[in-house]
C-alpha atoms as a PDB file:
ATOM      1  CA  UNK A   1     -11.758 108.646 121.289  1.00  0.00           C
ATOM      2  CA  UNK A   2      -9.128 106.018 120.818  1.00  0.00           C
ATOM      3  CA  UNK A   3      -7.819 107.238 117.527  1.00  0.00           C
ATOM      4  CA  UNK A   4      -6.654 110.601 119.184  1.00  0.00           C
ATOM      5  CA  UNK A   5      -3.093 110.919 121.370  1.00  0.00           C
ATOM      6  CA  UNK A   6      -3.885 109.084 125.323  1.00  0.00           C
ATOM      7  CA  UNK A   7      -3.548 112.219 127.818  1.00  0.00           C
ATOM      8  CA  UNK A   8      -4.846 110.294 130.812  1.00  0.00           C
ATOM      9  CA  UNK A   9      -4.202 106.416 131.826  1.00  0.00           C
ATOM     10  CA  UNK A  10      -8.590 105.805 132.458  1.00  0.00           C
ATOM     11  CA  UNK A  11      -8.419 102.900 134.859  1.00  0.00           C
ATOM     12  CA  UNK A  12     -12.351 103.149 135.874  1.00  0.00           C
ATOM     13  CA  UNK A  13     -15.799 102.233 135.366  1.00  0.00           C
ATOM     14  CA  UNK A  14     -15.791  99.121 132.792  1.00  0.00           C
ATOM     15  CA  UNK A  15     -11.988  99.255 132.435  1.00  0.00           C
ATOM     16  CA  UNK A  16     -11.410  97.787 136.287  1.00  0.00           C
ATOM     17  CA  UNK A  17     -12.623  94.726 134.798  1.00  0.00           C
ATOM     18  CA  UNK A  18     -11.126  94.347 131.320  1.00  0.00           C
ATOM     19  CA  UNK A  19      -8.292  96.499 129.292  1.00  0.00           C
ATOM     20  CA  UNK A  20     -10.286  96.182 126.065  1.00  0.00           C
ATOM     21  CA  UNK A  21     -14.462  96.884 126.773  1.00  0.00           C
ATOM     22  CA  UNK A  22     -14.788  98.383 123.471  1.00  0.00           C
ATOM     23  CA  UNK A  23     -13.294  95.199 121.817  1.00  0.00           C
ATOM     24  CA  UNK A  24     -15.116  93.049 124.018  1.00  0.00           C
ATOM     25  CA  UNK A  25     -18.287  94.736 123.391  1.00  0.00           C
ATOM     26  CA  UNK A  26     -17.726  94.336 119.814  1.00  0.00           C
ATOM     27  CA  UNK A  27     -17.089  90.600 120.190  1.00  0.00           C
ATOM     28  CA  UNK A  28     -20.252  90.199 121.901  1.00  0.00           C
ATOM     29  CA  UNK A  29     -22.049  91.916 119.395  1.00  0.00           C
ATOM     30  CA  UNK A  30     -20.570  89.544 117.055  1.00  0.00           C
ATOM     31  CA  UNK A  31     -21.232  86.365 118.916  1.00  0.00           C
ATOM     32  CA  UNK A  32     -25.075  88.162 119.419  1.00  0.00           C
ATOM     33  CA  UNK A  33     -25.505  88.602 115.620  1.00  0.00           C
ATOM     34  CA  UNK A  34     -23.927  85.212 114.815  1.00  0.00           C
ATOM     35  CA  UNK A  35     -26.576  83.255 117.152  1.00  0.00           C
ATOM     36  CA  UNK A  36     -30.017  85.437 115.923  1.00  0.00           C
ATOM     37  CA  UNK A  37     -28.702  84.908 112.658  1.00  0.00           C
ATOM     38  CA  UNK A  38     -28.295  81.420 113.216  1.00  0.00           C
ATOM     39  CA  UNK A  39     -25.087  81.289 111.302  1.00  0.00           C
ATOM     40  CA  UNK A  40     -22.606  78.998 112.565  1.00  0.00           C
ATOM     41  CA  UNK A  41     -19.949  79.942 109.998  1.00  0.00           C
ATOM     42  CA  UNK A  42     -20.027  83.753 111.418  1.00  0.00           C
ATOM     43  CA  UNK A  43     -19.570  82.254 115.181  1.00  0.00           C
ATOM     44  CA  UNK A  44     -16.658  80.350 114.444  1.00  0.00           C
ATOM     45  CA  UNK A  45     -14.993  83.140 112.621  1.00  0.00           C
ATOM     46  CA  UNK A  46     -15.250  85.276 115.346  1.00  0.00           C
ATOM     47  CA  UNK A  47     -12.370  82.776 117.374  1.00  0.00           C
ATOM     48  CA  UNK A  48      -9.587  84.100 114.409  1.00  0.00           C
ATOM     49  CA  UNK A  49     -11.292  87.816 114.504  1.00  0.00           C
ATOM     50  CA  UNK A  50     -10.462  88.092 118.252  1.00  0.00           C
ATOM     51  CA  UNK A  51      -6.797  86.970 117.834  1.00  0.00           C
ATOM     52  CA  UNK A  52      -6.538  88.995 114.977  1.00  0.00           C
ATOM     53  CA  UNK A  53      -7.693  91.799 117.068  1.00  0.00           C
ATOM     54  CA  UNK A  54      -5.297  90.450 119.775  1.00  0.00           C
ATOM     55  CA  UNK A  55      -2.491  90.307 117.959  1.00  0.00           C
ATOM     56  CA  UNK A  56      -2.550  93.229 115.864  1.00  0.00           C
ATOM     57  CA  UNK A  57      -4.357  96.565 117.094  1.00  0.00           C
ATOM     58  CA  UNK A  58      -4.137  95.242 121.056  1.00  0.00           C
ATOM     59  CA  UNK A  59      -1.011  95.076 121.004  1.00  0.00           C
ATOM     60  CA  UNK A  60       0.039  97.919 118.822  1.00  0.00           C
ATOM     61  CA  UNK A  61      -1.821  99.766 121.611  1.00  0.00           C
ATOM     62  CA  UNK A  62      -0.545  98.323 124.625  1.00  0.00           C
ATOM     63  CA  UNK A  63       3.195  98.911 123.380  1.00  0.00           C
ATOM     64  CA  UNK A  64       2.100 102.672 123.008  1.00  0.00           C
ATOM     65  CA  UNK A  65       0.517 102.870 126.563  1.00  0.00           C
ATOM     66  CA  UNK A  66       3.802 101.494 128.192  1.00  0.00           C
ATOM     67  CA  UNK A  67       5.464 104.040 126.052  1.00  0.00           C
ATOM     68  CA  UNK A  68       3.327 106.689 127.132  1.00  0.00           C
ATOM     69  CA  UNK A  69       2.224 106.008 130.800  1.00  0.00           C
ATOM     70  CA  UNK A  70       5.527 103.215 131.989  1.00  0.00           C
ATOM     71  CA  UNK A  71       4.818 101.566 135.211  1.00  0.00           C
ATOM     72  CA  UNK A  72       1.692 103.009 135.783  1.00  0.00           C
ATOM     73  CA  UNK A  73       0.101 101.058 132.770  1.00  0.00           C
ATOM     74  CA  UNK A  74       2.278  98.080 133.575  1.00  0.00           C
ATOM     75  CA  UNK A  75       1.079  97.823 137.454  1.00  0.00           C
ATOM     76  CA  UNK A  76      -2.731  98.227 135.341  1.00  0.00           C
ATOM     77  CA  UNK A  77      -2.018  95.487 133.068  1.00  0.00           C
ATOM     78  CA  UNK A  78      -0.825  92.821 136.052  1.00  0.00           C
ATOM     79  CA  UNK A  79      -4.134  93.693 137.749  1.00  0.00           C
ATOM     80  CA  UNK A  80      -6.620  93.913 134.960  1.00  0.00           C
ATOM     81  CA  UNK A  81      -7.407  91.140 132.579  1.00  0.00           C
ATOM     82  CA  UNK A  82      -6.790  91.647 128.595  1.00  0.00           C
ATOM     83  CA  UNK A  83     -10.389  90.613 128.489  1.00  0.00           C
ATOM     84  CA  UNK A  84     -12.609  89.052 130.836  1.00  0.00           C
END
């Protein structure tokens, strides 16, 4: 539940290989609905919706997990790519 307070840094599962699955997921679900619709305008729009993203949510929220888990989340971030 992303939109509620982090209690626990989650480090596991689909988040050893990227920091952002649910964004990535939703990115690939974009790219997926861009090709079957055959729309080439939606595929390149999703380049500027994925720095969008990058620029403002992901890193609103990785300023509040160094605030709320400090080295931990830092040692995390060196290891684990922002996306793939």
């Amino acid at each position: 539940e992303p939109w509620q307070p982090s209690s626990a840094l989650v480090i596991g599962g689909l988040y050893r290989y990227t920091r952002n699955p649910m964004y990535l997921g939703m990115a690939h679900l974009h790219a997926g609905l861009a090709l079957s619709f055959a729309s080439p305008t939606a595929l390149v729009l999703l380049a500027p919706v994925i720095m969008i993203i990058q620029k403002a949510v992901i890193a609103r929220e990785e300023r509040y997990l160094v605030a709320q888990f400090g080295d931990a989340y830092l040692r995390y971030k060196a290891q684990v790519r922002p996306w793939l």
